[in-house]
PDB file of N, CA and C in Angstrom:
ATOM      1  N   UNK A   1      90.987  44.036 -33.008  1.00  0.00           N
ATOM      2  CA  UNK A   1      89.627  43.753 -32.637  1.00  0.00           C
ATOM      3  C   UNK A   1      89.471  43.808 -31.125  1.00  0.00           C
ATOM      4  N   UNK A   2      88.308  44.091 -30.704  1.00  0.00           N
ATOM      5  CA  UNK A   2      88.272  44.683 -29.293  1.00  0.00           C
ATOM      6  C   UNK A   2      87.418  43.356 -28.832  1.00  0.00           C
ATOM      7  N   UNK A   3      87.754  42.756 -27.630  1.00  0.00           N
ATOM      8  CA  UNK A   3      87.460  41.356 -27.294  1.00  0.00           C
ATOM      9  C   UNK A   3      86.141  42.223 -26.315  1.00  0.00           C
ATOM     10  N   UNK A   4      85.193  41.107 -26.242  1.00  0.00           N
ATOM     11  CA  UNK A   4      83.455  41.307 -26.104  1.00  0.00           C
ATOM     12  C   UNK A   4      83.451  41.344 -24.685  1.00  0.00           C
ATOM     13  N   UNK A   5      83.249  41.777 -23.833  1.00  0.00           N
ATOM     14  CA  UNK A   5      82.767  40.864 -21.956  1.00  0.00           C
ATOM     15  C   UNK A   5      82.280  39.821 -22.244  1.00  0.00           C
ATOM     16  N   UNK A   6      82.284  39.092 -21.476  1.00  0.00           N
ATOM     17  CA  UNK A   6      81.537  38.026 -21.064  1.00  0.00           C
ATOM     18  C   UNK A   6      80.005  38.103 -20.604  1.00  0.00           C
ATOM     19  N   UNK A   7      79.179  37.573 -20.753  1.00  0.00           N
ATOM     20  CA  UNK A   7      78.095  38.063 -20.148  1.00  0.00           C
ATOM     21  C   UNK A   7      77.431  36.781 -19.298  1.00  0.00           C
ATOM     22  N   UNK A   8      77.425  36.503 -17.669  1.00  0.00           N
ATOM     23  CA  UNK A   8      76.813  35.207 -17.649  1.00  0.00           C
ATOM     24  C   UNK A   8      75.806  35.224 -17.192  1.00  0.00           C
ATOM     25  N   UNK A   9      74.770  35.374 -17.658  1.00  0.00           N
ATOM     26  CA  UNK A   9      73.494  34.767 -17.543  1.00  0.00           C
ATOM     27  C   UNK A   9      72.648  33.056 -17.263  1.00  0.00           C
ATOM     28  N   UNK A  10      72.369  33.354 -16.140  1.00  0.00           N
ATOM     29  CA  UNK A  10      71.669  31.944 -15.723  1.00  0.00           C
ATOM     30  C   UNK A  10      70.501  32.005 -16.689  1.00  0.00           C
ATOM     31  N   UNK A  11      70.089  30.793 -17.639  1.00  0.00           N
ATOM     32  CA  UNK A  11      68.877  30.863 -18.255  1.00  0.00           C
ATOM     33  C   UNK A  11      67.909  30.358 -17.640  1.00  0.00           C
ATOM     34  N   UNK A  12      66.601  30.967 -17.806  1.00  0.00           N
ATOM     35  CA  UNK A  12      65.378  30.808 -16.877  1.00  0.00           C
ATOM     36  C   UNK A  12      65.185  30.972 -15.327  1.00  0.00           C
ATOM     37  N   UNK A  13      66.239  32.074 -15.002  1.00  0.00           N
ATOM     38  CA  UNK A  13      66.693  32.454 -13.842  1.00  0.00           C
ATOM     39  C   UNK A  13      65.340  33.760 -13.454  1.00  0.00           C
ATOM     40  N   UNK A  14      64.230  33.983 -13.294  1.00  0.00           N
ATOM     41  CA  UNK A  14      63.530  35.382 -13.367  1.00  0.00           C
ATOM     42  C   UNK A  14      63.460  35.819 -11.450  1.00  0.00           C
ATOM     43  N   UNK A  15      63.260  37.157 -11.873  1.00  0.00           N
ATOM     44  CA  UNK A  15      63.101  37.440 -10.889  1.00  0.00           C
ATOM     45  C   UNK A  15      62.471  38.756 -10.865  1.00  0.00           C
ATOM     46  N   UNK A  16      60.843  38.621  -9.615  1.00  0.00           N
ATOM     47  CA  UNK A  16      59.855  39.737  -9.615  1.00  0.00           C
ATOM     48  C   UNK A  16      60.310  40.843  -8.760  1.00  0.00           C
ATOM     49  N   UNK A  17      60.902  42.157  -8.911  1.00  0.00           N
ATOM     50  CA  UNK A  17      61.118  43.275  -8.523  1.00  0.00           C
ATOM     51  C   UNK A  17      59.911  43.965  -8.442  1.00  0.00           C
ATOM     52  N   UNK A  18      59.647  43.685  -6.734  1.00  0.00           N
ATOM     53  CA  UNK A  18      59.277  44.973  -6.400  1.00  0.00           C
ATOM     54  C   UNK A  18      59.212  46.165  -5.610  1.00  0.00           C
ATOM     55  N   UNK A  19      58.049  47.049  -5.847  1.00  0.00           N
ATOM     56  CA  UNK A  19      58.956  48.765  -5.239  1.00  0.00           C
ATOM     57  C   UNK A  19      57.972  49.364  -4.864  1.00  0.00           C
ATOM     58  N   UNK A  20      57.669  49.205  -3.330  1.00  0.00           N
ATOM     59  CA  UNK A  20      56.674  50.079  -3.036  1.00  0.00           C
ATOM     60  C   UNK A  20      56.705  51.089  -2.513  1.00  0.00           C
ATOM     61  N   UNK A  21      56.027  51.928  -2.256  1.00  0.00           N
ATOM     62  CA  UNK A  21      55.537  53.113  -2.183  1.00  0.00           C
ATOM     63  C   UNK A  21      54.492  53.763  -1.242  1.00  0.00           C
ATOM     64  N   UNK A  22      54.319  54.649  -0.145  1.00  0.00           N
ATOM     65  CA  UNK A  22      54.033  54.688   0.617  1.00  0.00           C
ATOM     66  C   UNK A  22      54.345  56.235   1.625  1.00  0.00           C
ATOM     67  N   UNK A  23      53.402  57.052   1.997  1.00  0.00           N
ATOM     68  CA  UNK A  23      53.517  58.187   2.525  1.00  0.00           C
ATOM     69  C   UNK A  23      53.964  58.047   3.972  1.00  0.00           C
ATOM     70  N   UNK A  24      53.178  56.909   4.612  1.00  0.00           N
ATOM     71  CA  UNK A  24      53.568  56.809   5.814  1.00  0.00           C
ATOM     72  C   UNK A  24      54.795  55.234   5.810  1.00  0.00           C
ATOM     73  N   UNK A  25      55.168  55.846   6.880  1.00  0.00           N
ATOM     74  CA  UNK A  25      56.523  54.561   6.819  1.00  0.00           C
ATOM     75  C   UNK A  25      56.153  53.314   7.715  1.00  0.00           C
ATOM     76  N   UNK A  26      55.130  53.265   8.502  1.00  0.00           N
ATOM     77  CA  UNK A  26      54.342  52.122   9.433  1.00  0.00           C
ATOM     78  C   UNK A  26      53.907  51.459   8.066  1.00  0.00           C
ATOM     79  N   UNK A  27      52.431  52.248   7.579  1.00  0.00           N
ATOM     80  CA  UNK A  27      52.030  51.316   6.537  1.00  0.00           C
ATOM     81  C   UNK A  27      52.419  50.787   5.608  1.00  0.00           C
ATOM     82  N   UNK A  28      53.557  51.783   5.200  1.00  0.00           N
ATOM     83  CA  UNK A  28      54.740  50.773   4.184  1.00  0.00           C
ATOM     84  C   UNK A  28      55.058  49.882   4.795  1.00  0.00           C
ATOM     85  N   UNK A  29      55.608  50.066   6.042  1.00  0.00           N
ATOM     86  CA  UNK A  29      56.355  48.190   6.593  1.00  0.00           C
ATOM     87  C   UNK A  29      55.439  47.219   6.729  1.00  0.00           C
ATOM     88  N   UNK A  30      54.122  47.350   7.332  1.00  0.00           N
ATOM     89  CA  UNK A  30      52.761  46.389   6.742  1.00  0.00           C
ATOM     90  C   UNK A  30      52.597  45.848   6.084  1.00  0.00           C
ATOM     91  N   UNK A  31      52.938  46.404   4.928  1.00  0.00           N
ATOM     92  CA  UNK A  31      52.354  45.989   3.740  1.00  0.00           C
ATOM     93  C   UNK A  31      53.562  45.607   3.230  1.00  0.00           C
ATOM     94  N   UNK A  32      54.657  45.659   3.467  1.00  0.00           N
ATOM     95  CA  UNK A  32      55.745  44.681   2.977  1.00  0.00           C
ATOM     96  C   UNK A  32      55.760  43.871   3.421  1.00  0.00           C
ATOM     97  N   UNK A  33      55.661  43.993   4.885  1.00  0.00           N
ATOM     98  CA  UNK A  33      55.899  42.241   6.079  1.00  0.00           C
ATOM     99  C   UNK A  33      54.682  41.758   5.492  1.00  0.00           C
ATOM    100  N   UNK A  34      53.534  41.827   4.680  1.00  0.00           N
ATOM    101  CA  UNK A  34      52.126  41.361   4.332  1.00  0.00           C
ATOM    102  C   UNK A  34      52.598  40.276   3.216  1.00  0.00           C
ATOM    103  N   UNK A  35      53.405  41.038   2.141  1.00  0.00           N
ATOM    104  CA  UNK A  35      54.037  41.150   0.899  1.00  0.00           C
ATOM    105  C   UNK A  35      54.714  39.576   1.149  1.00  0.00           C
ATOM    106  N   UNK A  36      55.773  39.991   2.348  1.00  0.00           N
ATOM    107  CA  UNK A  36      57.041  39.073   2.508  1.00  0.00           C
ATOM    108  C   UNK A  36      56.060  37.765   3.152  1.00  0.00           C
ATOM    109  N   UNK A  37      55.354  37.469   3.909  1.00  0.00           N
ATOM    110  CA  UNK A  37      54.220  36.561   4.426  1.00  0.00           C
ATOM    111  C   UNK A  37      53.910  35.811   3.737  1.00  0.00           C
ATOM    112  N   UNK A  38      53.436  36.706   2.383  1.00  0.00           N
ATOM    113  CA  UNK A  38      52.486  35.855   1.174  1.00  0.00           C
ATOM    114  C   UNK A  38      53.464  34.957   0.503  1.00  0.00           C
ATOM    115  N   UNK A  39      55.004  35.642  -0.218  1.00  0.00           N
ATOM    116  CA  UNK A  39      55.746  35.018  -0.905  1.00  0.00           C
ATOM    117  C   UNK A  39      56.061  34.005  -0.066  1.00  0.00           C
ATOM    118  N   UNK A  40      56.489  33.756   1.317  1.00  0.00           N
ATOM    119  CA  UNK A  40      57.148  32.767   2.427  1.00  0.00           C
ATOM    120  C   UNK A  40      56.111  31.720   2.347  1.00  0.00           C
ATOM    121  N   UNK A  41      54.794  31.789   2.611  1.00  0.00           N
ATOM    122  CA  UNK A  41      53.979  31.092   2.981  1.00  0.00           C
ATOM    123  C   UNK A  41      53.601  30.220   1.069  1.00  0.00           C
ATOM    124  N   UNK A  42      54.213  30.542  -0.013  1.00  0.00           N
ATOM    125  CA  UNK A  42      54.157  29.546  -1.076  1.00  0.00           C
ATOM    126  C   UNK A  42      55.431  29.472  -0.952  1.00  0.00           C
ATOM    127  N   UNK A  43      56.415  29.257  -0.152  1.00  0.00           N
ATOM    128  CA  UNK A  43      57.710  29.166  -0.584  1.00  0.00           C
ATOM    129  C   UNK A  43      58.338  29.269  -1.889  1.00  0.00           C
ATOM    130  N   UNK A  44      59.182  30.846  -1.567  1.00  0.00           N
ATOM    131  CA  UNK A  44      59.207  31.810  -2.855  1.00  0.00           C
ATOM    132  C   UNK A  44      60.518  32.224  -1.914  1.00  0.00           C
ATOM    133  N   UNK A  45      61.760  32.445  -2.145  1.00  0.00           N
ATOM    134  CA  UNK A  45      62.488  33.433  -1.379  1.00  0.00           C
ATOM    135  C   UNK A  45      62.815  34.778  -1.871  1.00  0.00           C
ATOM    136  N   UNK A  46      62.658  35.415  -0.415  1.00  0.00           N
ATOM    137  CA  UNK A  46      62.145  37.030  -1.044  1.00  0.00           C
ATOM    138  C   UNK A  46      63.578  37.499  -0.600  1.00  0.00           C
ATOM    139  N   UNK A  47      64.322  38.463  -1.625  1.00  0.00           N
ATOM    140  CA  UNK A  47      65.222  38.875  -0.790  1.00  0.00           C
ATOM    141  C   UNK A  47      64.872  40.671  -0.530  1.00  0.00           C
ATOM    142  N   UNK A  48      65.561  41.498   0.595  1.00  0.00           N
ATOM    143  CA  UNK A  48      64.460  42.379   0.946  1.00  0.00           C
ATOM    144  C   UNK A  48      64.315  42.258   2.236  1.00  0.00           C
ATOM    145  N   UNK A  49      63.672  43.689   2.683  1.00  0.00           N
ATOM    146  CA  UNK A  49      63.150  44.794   2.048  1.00  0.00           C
ATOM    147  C   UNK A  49      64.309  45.776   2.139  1.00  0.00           C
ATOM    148  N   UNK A  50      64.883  46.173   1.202  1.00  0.00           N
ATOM    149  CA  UNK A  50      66.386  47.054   1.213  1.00  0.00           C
ATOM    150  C   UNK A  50      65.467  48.722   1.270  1.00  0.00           C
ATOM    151  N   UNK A  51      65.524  49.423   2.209  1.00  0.00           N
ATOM    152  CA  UNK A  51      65.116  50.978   1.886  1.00  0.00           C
ATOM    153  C   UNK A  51      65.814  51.909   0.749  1.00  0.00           C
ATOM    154  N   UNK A  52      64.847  52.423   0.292  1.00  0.00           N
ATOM    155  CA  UNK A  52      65.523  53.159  -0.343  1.00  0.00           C
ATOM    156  C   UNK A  52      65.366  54.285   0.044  1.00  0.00           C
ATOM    157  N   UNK A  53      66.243  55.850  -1.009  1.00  0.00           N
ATOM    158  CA  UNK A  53      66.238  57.240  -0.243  1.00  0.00           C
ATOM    159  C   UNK A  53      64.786  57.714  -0.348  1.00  0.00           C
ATOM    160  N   UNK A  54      64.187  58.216   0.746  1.00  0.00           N
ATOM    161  CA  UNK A  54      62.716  59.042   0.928  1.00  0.00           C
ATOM    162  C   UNK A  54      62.834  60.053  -0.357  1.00  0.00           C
ATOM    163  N   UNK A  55      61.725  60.112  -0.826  1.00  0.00           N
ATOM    164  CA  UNK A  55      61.840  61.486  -1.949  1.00  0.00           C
ATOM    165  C   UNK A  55      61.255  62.957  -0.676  1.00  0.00           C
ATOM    166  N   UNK A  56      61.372  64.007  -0.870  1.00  0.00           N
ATOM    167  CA  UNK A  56      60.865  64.762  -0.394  1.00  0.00           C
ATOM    168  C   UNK A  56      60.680  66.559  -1.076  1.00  0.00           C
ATOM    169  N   UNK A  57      59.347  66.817  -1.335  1.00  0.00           N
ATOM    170  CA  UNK A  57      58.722  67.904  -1.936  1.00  0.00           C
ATOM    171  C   UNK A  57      58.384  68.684  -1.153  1.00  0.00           C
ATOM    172  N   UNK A  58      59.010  69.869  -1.050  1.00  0.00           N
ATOM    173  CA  UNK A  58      58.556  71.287  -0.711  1.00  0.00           C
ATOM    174  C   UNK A  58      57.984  72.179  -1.183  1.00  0.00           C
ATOM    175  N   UNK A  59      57.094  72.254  -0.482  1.00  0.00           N
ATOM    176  CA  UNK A  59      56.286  74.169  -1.027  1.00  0.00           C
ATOM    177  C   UNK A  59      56.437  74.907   0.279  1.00  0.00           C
ATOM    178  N   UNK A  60      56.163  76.205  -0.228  1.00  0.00           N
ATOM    179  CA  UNK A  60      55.890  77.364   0.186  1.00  0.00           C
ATOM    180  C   UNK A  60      55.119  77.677  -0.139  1.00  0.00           C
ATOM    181  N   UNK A  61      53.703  78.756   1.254  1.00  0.00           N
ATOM    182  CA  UNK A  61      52.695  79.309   0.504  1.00  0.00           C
ATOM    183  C   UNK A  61      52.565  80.334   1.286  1.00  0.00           C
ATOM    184  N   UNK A  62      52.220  81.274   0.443  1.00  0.00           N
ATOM    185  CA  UNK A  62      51.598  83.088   0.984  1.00  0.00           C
ATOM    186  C   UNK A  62      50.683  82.838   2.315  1.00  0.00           C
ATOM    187  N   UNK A  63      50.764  83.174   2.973  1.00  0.00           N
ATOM    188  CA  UNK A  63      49.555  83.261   4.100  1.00  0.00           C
ATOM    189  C   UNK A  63      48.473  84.114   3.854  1.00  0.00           C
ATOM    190  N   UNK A  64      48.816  85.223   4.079  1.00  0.00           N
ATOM    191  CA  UNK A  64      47.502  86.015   2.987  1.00  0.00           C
ATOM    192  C   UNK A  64      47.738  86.162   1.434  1.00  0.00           C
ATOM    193  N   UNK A  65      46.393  86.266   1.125  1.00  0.00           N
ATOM    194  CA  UNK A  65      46.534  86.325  -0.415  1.00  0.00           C
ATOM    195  C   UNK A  65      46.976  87.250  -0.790  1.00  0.00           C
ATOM    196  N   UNK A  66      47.186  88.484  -0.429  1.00  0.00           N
ATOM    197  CA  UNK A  66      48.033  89.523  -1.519  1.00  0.00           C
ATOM    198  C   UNK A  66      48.515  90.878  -0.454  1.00  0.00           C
ATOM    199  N   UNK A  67      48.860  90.369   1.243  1.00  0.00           N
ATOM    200  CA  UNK A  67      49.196  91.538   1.669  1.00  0.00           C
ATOM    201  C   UNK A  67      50.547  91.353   2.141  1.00  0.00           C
ATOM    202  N   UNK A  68      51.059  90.097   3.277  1.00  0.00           N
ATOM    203  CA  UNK A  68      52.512  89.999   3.347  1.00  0.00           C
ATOM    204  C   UNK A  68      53.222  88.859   2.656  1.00  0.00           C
ATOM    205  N   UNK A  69      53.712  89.562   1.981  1.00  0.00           N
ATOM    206  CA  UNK A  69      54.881  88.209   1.557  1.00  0.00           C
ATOM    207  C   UNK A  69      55.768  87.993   2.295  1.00  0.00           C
ATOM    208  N   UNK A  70      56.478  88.430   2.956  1.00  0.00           N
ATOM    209  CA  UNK A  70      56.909  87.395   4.049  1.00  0.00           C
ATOM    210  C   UNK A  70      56.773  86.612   4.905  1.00  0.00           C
ATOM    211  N   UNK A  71      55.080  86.469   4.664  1.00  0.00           N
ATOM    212  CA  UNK A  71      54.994  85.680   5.831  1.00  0.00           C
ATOM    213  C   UNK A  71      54.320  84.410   5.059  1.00  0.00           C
ATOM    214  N   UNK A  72      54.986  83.391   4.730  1.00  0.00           N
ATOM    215  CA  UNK A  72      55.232  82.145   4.348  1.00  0.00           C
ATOM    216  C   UNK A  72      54.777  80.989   4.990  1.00  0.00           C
ATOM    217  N   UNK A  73      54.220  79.853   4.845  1.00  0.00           N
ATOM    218  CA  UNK A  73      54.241  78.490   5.545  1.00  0.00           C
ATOM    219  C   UNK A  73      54.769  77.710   4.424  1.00  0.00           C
ATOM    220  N   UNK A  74      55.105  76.756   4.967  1.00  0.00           N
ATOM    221  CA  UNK A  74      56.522  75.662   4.027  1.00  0.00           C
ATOM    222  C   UNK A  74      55.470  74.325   5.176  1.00  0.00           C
ATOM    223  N   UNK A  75      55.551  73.731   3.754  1.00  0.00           N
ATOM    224  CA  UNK A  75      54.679  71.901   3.917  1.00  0.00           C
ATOM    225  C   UNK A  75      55.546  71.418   2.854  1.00  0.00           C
ATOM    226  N   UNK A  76      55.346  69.987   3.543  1.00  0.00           N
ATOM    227  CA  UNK A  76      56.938  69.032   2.681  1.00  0.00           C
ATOM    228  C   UNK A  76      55.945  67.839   3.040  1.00  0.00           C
ATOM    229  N   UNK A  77      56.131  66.875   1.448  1.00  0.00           N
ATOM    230  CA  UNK A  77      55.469  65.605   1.117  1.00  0.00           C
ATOM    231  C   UNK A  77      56.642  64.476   1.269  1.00  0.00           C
ATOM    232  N   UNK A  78      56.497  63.490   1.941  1.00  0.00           N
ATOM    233  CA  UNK A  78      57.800  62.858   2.134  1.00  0.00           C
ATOM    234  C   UNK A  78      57.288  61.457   1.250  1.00  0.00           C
ATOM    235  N   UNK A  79      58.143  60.912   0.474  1.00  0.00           N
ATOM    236  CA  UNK A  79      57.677  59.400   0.289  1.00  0.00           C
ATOM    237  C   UNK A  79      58.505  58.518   0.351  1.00  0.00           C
ATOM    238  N   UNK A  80      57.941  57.786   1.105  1.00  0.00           N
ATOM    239  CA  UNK A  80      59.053  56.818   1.840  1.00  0.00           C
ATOM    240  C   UNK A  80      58.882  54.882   0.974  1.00  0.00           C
ATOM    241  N   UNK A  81      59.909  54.316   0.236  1.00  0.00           N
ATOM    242  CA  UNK A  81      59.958  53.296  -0.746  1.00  0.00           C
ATOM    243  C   UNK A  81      61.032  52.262  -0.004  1.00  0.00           C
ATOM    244  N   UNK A  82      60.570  51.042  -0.380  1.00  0.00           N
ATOM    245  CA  UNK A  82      61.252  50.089  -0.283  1.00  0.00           C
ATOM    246  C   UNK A  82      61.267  48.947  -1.480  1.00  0.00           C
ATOM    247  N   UNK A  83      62.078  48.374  -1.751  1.00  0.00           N
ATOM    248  CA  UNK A  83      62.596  47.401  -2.791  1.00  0.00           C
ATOM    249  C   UNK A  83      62.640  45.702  -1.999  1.00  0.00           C
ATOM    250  N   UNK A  84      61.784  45.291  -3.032  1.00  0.00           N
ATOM    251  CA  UNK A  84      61.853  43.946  -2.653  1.00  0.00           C
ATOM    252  C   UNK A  84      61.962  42.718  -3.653  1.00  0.00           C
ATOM    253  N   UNK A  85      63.141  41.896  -3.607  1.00  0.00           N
ATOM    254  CA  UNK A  85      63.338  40.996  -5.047  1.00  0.00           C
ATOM    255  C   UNK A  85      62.457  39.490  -4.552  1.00  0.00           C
ATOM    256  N   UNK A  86      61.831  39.244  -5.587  1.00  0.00           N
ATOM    257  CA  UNK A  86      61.302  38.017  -5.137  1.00  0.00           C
ATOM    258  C   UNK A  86      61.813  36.573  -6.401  1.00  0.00           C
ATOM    259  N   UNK A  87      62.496  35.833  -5.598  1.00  0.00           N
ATOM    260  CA  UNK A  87      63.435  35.099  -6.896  1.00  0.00           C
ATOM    261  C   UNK A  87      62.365  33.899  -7.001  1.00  0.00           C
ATOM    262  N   UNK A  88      62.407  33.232  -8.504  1.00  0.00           N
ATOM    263  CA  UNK A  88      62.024  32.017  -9.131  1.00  0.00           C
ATOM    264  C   UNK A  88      60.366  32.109  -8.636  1.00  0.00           C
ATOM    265  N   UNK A  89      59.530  33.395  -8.882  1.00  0.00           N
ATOM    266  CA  UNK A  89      57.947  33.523  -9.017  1.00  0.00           C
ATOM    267  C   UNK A  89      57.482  32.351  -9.301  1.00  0.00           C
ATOM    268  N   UNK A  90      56.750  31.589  -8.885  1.00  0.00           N
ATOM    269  CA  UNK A  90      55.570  30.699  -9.556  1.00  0.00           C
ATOM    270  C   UNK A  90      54.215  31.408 -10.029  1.00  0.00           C
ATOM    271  N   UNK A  91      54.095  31.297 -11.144  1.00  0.00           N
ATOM    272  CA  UNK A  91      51.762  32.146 -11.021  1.00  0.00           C
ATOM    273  C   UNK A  91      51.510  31.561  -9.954  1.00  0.00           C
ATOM    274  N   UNK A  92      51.245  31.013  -9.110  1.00  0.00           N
ATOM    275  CA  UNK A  92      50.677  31.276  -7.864  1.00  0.00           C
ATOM    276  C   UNK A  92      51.084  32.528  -7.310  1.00  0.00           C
ATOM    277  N   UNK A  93      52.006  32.677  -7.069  1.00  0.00           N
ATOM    278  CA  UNK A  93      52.479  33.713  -6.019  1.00  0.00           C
ATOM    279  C   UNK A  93      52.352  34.965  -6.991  1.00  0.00           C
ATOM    280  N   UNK A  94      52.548  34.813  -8.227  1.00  0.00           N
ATOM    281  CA  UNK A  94      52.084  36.498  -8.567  1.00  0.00           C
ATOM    282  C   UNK A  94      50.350  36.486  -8.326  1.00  0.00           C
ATOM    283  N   UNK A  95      49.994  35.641  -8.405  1.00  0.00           N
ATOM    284  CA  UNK A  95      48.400  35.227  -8.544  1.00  0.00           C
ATOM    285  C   UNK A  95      47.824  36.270  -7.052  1.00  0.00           C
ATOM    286  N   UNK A  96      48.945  35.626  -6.048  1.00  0.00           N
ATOM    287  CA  UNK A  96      48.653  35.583  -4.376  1.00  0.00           C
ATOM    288  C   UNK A  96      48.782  36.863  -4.540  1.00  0.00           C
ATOM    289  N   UNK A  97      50.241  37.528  -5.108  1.00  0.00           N
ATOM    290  CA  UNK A  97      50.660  39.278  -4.992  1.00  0.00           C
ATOM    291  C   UNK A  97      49.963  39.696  -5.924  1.00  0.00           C
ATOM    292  N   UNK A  98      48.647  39.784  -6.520  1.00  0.00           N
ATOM    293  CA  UNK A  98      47.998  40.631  -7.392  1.00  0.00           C
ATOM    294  C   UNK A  98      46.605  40.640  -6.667  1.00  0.00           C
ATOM    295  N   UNK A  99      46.053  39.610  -5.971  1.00  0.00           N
ATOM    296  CA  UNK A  99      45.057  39.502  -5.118  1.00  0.00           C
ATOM    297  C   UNK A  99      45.189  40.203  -3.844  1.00  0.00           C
ATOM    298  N   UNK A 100      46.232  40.550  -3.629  1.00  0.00           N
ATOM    299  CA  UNK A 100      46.496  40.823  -2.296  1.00  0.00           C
ATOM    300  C   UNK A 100      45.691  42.483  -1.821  1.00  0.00           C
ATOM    301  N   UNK A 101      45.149  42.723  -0.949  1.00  0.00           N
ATOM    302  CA  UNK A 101      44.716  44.010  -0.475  1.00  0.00           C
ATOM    303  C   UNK A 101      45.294  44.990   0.620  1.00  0.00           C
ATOM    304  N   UNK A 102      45.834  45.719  -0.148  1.00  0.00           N
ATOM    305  CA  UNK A 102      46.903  46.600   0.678  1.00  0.00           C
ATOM    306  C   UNK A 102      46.147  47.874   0.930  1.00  0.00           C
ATOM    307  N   UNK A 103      46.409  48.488   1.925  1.00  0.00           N
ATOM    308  CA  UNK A 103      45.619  49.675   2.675  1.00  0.00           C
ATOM    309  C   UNK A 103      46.134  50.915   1.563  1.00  0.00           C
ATOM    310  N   UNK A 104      45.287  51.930   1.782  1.00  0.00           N
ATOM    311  CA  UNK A 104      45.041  53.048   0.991  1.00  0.00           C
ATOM    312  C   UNK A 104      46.397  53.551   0.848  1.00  0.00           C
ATOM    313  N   UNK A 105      46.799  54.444  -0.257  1.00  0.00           N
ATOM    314  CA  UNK A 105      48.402  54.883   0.021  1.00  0.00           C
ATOM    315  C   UNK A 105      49.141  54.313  -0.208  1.00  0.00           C
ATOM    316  N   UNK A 106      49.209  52.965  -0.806  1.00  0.00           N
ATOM    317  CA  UNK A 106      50.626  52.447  -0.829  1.00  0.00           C
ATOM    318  C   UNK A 106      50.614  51.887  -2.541  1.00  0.00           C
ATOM    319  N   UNK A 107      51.390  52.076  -3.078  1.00  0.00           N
ATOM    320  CA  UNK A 107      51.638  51.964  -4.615  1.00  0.00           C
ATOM    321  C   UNK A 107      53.053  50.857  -4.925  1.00  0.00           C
ATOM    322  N   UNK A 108      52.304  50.042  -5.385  1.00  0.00           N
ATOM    323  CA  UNK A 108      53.397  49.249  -5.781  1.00  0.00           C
ATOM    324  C   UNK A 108      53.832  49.016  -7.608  1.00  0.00           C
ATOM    325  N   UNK A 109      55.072  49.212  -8.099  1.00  0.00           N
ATOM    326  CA  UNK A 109      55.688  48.886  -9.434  1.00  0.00           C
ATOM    327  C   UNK A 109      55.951  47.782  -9.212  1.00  0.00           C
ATOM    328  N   UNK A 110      55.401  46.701 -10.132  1.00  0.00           N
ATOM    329  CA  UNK A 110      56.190  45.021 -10.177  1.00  0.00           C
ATOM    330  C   UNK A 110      56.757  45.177 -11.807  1.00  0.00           C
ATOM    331  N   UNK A 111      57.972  44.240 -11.576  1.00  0.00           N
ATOM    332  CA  UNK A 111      58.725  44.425 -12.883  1.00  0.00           C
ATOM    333  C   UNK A 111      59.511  42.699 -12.743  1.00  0.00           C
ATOM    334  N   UNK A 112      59.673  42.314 -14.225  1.00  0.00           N
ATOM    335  CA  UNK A 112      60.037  40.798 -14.057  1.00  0.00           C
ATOM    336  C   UNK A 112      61.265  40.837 -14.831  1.00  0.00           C
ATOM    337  N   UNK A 113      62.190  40.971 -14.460  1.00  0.00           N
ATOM    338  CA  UNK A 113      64.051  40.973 -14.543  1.00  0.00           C
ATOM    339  C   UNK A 113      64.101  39.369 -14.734  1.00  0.00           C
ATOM    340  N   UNK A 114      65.072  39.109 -15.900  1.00  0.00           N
ATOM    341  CA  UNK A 114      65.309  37.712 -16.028  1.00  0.00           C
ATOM    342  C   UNK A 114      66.548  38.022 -16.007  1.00  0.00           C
TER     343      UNK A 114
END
């Protein structure tokens, strides 16, 4: 018989993961130091903001429509993310982080990891 892992889990341990999102990398840090403000100021400890890797999308496009193809322009979409854990949430503070108004562009995933 093949013996199990162990698994240790703290019970009622949760914790709000989140992951934002953001074209420019100023307004991402804004809006995290905004983020990190709100959780501090209900005393919440945030751990964070860990960067993560930029995604980045390239095109290429024809310059004229149908006479040189070699002559190309190349535009690249960069998106720049950061990760932020916020341990032992109270509804207040998701209350505070769902009210909160963050400038145009920035996309946040919240996810609740126990």
């Amino acid at each position: 018989m093949a013996s199990q892992p162990k698994t240790t889990k703290k019970s009622g341990v949760h914790t709000l993961r989140m992951r934002v999102q953001a074209y420019e990398p100023r307004v991402l840090d804004s809006s995290v130091k905004q983020i990190i403000e709100t959780a501090s100021r209900l005393e919440t400890s945030v751990v964070g903001p860990i960067p993560l890797p930029t995604k980045i999308k390239k095109h290429s496009v024809n310059r004229a429509s149908f006479v040189a193809k070699t002559s190309q322009e190349q535009f690249e979409m960069r998106t720049h993310m950061r990760l932020l854990d916020i341990e032992q949430p109270s509804p207040q503070v998701i209350e505070a982080l769902s009210n909160l108004s963050l400038p145009a562009g920035v996309s946040i995933e919240a996810q609740m990891l126990s």
